[in-house]
N, C-alpha and C. Protein backbone atom coordinates (compact mmCIF):
# COMPACT_ATOMS: atom_id res chain seq x y z
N UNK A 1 23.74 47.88 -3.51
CA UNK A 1 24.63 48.94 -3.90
C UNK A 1 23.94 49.84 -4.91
N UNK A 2 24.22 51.15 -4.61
CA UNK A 2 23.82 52.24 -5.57
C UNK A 2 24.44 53.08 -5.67
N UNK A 3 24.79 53.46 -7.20
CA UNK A 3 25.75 53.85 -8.10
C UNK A 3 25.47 55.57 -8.53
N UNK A 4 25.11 56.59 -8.01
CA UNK A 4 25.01 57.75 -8.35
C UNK A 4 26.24 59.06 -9.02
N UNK A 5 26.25 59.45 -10.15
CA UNK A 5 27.01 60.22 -11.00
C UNK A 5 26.55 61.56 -10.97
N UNK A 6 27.86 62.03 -11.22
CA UNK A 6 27.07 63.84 -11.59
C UNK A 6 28.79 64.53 -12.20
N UNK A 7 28.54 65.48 -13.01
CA UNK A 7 29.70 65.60 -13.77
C UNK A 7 30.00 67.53 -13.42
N UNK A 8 30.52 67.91 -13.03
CA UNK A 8 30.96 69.29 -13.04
C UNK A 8 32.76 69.82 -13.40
N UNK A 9 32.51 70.55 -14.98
CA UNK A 9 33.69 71.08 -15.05
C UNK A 9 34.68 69.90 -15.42
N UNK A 10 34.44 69.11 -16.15
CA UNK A 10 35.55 67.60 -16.31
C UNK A 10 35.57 67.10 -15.34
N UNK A 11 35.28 67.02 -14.31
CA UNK A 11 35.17 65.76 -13.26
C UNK A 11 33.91 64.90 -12.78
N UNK A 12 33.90 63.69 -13.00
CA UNK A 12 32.74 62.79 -12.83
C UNK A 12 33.06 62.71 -11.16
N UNK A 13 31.85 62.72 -10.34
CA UNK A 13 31.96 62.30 -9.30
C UNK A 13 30.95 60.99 -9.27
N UNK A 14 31.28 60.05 -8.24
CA UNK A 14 30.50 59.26 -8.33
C UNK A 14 30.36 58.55 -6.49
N UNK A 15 28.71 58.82 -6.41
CA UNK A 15 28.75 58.57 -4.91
C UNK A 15 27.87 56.87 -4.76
N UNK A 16 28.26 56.17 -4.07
CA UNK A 16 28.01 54.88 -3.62
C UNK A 16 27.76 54.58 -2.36
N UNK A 17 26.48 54.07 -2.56
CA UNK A 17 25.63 53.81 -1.33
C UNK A 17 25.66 52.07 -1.62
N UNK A 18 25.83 51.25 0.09
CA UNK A 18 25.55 50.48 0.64
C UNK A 18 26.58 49.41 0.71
N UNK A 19 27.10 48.36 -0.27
CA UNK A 19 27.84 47.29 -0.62
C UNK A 19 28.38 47.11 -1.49
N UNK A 20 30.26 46.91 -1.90
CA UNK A 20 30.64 46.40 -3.08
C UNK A 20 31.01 45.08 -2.46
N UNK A 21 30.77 44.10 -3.03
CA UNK A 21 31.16 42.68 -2.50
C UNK A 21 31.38 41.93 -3.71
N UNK A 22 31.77 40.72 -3.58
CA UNK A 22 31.80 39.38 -4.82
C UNK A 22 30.34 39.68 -5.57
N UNK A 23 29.27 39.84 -5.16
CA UNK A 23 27.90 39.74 -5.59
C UNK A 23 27.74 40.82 -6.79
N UNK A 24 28.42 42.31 -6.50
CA UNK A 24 27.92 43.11 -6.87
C UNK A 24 29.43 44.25 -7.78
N UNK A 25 30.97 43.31 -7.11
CA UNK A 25 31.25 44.43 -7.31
C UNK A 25 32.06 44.66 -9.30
N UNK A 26 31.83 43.52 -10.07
CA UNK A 26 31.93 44.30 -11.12
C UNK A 26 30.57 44.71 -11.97
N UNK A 27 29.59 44.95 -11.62
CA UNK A 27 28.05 45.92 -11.32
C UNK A 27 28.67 47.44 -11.30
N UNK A 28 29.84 47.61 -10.24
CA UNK A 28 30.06 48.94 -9.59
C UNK A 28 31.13 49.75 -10.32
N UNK A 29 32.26 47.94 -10.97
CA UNK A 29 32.95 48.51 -11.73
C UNK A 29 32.25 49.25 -13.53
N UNK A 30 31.00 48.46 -13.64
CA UNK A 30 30.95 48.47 -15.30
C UNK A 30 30.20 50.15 -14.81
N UNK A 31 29.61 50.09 -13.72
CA UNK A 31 29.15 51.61 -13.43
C UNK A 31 29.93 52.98 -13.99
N UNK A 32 30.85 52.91 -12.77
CA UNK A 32 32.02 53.87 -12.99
C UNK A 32 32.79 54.15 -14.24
N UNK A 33 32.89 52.84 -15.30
CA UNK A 33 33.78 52.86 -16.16
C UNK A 33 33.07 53.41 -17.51
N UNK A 34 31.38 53.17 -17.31
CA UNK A 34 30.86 53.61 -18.83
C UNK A 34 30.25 55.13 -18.39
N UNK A 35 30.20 55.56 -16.92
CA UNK A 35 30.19 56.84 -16.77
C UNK A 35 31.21 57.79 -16.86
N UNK A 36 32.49 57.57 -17.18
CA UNK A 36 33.66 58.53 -17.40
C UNK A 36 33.86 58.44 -18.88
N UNK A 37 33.89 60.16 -19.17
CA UNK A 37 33.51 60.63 -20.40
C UNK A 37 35.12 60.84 -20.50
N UNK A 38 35.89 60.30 -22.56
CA UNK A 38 37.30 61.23 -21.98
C UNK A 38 36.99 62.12 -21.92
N UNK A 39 36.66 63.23 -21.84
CA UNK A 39 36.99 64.60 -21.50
C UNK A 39 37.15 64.78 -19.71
N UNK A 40 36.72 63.79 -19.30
CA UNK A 40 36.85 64.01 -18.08
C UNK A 40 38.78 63.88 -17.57
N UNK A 41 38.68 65.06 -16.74
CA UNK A 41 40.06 65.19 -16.40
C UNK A 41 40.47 64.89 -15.15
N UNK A 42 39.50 64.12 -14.53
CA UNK A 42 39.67 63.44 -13.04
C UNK A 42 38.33 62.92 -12.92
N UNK A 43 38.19 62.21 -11.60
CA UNK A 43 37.17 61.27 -11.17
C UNK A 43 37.33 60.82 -9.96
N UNK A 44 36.29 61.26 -9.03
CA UNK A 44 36.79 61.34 -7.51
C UNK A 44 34.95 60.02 -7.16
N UNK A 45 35.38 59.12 -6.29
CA UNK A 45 34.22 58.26 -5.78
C UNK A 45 34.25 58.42 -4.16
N UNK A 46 33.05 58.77 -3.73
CA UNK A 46 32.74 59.44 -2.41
C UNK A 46 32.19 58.10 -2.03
N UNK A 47 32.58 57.49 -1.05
CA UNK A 47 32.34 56.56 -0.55
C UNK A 47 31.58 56.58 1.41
N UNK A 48 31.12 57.77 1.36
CA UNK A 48 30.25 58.68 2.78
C UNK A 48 29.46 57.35 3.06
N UNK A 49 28.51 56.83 1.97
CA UNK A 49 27.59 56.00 2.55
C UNK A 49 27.83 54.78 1.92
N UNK A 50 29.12 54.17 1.63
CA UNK A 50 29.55 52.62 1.74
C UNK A 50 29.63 52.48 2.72
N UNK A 51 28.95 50.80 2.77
CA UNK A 51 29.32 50.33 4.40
C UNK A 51 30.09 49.02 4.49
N UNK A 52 30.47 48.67 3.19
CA UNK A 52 31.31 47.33 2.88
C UNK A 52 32.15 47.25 1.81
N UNK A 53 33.47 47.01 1.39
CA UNK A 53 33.94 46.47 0.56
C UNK A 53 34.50 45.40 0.62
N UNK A 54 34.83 44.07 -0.60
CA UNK A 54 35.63 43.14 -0.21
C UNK A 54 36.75 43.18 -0.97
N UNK A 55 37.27 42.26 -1.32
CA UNK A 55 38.68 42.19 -1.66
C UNK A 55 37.97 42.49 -3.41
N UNK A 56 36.74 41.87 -3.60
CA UNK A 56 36.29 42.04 -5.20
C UNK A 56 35.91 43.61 -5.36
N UNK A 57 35.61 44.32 -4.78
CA UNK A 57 35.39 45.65 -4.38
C UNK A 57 36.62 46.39 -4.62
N UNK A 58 37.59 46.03 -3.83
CA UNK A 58 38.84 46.73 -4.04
C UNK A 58 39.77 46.50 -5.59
N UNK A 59 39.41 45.36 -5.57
CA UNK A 59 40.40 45.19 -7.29
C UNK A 59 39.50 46.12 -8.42
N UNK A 60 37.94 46.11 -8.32
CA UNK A 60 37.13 47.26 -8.88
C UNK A 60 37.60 48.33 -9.12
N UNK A 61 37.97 48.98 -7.54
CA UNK A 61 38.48 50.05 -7.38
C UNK A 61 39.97 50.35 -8.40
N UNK A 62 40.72 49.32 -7.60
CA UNK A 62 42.23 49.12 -8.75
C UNK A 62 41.94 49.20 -10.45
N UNK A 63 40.89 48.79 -10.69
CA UNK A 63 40.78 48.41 -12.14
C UNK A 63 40.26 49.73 -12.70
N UNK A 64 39.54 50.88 -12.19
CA UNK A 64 39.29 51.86 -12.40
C UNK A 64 40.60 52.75 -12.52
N UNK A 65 41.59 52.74 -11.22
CA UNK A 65 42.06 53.77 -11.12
C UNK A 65 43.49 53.65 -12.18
N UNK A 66 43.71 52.05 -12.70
CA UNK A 66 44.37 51.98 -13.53
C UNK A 66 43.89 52.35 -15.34
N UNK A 67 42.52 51.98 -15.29
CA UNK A 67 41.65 53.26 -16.43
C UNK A 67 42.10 54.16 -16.73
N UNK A 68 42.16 54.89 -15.45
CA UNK A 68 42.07 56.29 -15.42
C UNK A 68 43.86 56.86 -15.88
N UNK A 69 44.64 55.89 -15.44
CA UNK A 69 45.80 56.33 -15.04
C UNK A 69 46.37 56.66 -16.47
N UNK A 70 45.92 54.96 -17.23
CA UNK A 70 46.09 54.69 -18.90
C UNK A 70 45.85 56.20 -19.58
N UNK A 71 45.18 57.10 -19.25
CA UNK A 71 44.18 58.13 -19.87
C UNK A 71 45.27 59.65 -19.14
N UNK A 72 45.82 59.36 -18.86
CA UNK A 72 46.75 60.54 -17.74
C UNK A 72 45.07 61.34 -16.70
N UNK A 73 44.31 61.04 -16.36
CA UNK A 73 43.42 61.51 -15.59
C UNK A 73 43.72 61.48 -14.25
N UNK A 74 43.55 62.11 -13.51
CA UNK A 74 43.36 62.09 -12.00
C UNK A 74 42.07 60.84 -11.21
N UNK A 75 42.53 60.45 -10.33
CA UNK A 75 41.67 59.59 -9.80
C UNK A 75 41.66 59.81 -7.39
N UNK A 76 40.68 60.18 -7.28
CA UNK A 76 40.64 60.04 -6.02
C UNK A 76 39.34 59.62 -5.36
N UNK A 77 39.69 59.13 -4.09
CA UNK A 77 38.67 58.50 -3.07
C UNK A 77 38.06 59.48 -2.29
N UNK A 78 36.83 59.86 -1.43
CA UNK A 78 37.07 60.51 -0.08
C UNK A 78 35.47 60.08 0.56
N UNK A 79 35.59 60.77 1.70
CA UNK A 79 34.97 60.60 2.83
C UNK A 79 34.70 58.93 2.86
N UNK A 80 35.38 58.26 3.55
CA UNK A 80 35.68 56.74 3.62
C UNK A 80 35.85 56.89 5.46
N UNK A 81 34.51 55.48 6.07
CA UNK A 81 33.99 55.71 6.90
C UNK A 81 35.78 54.66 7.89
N UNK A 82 35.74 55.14 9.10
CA UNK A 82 37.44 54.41 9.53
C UNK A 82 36.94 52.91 8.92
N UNK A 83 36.36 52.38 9.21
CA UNK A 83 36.37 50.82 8.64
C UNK A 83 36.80 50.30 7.26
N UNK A 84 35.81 51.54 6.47
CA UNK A 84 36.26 51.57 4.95
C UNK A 84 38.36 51.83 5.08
N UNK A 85 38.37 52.93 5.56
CA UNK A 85 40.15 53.22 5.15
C UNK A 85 40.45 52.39 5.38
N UNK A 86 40.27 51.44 7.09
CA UNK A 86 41.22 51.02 7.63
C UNK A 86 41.30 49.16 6.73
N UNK A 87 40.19 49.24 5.57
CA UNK A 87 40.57 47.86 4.68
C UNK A 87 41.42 48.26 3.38
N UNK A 88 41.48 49.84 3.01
CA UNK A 88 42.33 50.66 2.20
C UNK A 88 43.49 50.37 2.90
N UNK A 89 43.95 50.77 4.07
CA UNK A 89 45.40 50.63 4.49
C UNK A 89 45.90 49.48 4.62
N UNK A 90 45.10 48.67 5.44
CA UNK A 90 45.23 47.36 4.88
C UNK A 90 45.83 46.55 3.91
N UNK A 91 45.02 46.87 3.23
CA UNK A 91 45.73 46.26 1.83
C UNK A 91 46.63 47.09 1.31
N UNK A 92 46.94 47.88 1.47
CA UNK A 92 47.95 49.02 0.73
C UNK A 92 47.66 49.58 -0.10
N UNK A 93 46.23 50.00 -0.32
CA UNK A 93 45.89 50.47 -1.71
C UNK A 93 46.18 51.78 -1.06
N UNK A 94 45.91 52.67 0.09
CA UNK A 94 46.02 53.93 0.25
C UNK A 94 47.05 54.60 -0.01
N UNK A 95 48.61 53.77 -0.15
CA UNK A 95 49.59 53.96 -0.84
C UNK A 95 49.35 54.57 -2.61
N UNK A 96 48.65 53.88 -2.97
CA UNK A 96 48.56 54.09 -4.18
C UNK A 96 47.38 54.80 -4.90
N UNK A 97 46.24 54.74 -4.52
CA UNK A 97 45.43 56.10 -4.78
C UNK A 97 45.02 56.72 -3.34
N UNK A 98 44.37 58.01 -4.43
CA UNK A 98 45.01 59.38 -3.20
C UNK A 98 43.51 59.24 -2.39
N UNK A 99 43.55 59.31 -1.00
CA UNK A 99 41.76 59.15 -0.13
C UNK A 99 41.84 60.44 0.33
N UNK A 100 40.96 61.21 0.59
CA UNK A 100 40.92 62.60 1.08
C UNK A 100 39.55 62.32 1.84
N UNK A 101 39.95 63.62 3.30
CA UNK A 101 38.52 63.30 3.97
C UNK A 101 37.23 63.55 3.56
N UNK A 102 37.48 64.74 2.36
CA UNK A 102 36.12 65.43 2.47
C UNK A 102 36.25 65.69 0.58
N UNK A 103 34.74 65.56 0.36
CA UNK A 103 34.38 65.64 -1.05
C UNK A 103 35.45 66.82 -1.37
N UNK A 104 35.34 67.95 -0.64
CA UNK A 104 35.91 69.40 -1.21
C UNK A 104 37.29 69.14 -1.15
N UNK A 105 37.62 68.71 -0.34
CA UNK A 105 39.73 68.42 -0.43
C UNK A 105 39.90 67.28 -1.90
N UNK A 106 39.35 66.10 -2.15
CA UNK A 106 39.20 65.50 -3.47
C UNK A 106 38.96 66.73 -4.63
N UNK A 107 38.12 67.05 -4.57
CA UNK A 107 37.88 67.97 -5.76
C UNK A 107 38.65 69.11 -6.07
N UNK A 108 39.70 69.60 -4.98
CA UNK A 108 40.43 70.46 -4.86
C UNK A 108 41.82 69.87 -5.43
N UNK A 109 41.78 68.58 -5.43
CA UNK A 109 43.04 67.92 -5.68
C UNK A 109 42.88 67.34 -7.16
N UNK A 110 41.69 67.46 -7.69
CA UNK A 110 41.38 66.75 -8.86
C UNK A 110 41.50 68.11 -9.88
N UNK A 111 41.32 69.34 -9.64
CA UNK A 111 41.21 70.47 -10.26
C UNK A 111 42.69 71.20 -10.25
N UNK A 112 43.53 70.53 -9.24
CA UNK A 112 44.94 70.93 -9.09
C UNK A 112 45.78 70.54 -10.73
């Protein structure tokens, strides 16, 4: 797994390449969490080139977006490959944070 950041205008984006699993995934969480600055006013994770999450992956995810929530910040997902969503719907997290298809619809929703 690899953890890439970049910050424009108060929003951290953060793109992830390869695996969050038991092995790796609070690695992905301590990532995300010491890269969001407060000033950041949202935080969108592009998940284009994940090719796995597990259930330790997803509580990551949860544990971030409840971070974020603590902080009144915006938090969204996008470009999530069908396999990726379809373990989001799954579990019901897609209920609860927002997945958008495309980096630009996230960032459009994070700047809203």
């Amino acid at each position: 797994m690899h953890v890439v950041t970049e910050r424009q205008e108060g929003i951290l984006s953060a793109s992830v390449n390869g695996r969050v699993d038991g092995s790796n995934a609070s690695e992905f969480e301590e990532a995300i969490r010491t890269a969001i600055d407060k000033s950041d006013k949202g935080v969108m994770i592009d998940f284009e080139k994940l090719v796995y999450i597990s259930s330790a992956g997803l509580r990551a995810v949860l544990l971030v977006a409840k971070t974020l929530r603590s902080r009144d910040a915006k938090f969204a997902l996008c470009s999530l490959s069908a396999q990726i969503r379809e373990v989001f719907e799954i579990s019901g997290f897609d209920k609860i944070i927002s997945i958008y298809p495309s980096r630009a619809e996230a960032i459009a929703f994070l700047e809203s």
